[in-house]
Protein backbone atom coordinates (compact mmCIF):
# COMPACT_ATOMS: atom_id res chain seq x y z
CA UNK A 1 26.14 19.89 -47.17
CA UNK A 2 23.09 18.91 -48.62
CA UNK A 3 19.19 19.56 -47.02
CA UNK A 4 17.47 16.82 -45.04
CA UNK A 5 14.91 14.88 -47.37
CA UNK A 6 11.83 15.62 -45.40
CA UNK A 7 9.67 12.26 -44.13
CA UNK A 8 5.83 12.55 -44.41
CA UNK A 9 4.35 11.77 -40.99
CA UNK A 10 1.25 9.71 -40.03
CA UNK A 11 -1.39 10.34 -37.46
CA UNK A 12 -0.88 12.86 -34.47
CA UNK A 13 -0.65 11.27 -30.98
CA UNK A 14 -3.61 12.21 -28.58
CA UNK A 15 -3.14 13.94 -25.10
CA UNK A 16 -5.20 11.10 -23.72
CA UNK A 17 -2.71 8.51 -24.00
CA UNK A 18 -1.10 9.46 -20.99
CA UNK A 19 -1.96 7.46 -17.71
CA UNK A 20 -1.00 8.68 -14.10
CA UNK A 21 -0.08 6.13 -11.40
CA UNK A 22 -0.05 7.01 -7.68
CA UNK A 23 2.21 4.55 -5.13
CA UNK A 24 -0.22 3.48 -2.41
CA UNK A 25 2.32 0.97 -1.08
CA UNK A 26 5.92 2.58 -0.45
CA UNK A 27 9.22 3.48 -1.92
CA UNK A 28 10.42 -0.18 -1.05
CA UNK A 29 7.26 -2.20 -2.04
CA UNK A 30 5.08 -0.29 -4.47
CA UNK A 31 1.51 -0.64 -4.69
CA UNK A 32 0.99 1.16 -8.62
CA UNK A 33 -2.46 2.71 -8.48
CA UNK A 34 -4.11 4.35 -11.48
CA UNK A 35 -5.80 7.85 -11.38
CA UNK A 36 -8.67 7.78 -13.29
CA UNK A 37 -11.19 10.07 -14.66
CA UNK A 38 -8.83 12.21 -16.14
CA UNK A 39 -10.57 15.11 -18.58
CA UNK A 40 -7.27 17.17 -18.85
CA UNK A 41 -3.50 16.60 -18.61
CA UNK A 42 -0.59 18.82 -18.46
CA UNK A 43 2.92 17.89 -17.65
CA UNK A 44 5.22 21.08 -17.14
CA UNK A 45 9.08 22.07 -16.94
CA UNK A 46 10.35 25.28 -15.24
CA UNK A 47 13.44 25.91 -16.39
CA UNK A 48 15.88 28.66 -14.17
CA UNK A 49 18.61 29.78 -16.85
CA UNK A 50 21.24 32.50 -15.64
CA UNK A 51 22.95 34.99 -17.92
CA UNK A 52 26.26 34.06 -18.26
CA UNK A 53 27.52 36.42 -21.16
CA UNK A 54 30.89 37.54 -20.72
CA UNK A 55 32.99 40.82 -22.75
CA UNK A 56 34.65 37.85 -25.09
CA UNK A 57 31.05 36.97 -26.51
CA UNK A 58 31.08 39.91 -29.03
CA UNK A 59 28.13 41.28 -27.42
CA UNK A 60 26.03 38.23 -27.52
CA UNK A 61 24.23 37.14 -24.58
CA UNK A 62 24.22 33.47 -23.31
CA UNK A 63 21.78 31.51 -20.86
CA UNK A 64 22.91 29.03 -18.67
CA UNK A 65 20.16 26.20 -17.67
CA UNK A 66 20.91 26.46 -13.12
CA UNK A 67 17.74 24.90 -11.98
CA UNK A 68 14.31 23.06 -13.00
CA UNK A 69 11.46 22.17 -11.62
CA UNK A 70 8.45 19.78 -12.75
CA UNK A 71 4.72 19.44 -12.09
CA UNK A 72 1.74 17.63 -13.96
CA UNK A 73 -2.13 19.23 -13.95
CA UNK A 74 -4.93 17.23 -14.10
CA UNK A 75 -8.78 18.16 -14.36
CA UNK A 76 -10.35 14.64 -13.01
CA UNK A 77 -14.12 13.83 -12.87
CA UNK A 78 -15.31 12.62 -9.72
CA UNK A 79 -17.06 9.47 -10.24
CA UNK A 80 -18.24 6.70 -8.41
CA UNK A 81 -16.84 2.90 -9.46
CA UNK A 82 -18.81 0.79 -11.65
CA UNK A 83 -18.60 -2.00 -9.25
CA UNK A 84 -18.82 -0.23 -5.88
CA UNK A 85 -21.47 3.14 -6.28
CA UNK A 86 -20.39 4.57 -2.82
CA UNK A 87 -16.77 4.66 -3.47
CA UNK A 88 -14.38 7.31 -5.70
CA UNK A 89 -11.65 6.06 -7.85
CA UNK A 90 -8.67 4.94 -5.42
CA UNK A 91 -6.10 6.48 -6.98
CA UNK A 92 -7.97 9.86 -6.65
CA UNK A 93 -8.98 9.39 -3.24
CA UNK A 94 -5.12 8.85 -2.35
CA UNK A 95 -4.58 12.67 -4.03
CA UNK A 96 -7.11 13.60 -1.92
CA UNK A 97 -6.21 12.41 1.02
CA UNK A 98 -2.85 13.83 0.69
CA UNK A 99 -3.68 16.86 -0.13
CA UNK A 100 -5.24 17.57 3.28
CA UNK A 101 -2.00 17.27 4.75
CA UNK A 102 0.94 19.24 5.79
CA UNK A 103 4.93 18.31 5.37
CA UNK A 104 6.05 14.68 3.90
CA UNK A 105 2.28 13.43 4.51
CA UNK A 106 1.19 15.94 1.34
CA UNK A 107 4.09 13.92 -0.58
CA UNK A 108 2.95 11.20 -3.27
CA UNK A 109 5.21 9.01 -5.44
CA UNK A 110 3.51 9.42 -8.70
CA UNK A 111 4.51 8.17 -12.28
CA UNK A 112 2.75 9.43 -15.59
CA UNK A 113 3.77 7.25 -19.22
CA UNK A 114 2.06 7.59 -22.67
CA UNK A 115 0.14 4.11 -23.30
CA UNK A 116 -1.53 3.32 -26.61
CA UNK A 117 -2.60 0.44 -28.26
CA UNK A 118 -0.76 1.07 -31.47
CA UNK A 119 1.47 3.93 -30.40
CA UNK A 120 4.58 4.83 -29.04
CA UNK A 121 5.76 3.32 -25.46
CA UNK A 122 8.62 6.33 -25.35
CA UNK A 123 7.75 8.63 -22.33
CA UNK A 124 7.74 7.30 -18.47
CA UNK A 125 8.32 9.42 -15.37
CA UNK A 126 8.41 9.35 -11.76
CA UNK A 127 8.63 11.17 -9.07
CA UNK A 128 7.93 12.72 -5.47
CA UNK A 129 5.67 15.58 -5.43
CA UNK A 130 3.20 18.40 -3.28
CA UNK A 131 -0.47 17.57 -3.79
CA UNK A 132 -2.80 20.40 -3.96
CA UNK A 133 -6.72 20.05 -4.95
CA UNK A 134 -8.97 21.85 -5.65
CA UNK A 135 -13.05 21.54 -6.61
CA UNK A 136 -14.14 23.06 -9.67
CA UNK A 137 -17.62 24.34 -8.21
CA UNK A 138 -20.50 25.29 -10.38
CA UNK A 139 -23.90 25.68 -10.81
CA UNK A 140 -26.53 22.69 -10.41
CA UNK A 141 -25.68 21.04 -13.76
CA UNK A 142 -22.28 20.97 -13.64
CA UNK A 143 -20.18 17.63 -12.77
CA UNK A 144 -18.21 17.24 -9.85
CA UNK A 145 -14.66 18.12 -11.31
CA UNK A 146 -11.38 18.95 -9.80
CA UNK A 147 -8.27 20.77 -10.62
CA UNK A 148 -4.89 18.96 -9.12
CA UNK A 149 -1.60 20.10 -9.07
CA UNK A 150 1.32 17.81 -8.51
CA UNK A 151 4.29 19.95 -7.75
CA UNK A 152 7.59 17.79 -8.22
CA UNK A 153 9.79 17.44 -5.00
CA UNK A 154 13.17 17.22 -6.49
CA UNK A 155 14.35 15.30 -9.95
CA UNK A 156 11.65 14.00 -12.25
CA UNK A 157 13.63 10.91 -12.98
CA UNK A 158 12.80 9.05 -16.89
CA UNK A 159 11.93 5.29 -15.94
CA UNK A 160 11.84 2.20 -18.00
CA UNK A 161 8.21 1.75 -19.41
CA UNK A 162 5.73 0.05 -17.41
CA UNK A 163 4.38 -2.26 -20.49
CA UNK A 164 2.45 -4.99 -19.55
């Protein structure tokens, strides 16, 4: 069997083409609302694998995938709209909001997709998920940032794009 011929490839993708919407509406009617001000992104997969080796395996071990679990990080700046100076981004305020909240009200609907101009349209997600946020602090010249955690409630489910 012959080697692969290897394929030169172009330019690397950047981890700012990913955009994170958060469902203001509901699960019936959705209301997509973008999260902006994001500095940092970090989507995650926790996978559970079980040994499952048996006494016919010749003494090799083997994993068996049981469980996962997903979650997305964001650093996000807090900053006032361009149009309105006394009010944060909505789609942050809806993170926050929830995240002062106990049982299904700390639940959000979220999705996250990679959206370039010229680039690939590949990756979409969605899900249900924990909110937890937290302020970044600082001294007197840092900017307001905060770390949030979306912890996935169940199956992070691949969706079709959302290209306009």
């Amino acid at each position: 069997m012959p080697a692969t011929t290897k394929v030169p490839l172009g330019a690397s993708t950047l981890i700012r083409k990913w955009y994170v919407d958060v469902n203001t509406g509901t699960t019936a009617v959705p209301v997509w609302t973008g999260v902006f001000g994001i500095g940092e992104f970090k989507s995650g997969q926790d996978d559970s694998l079980q040994d499952d080796a048996d006494f016919d395996s010749d003494g090799w071990k083997s994993q068996t995938k049981t469980a996962a679990a997903w979650s997305l990080e964001l650093k996000l700046a807090r900053k006032v709209r361009v149009a309105l100076a006394t009010a944060y981004d909505p789609g942050q305020e809806k993170l926050r909001a929830a995240s002062m909240e106990a049982g299904t009200a700390n639940t959000v609907e979220v999705r996250w997709y990679e959206m370039t101009t010229a680039g690939p349209r590949v990756e979409s997600f969605q899900g249900f998920a924990a909110v937890s946020w937290s302020p970044d602090g600082g001294d007197m010249e840092a900017l307001d940032m905060v770390s949030v955690t979306l912890t996935g409630q169940g199956k992070r489910n691949a969706t079709t794009h959302p290209s306009p």
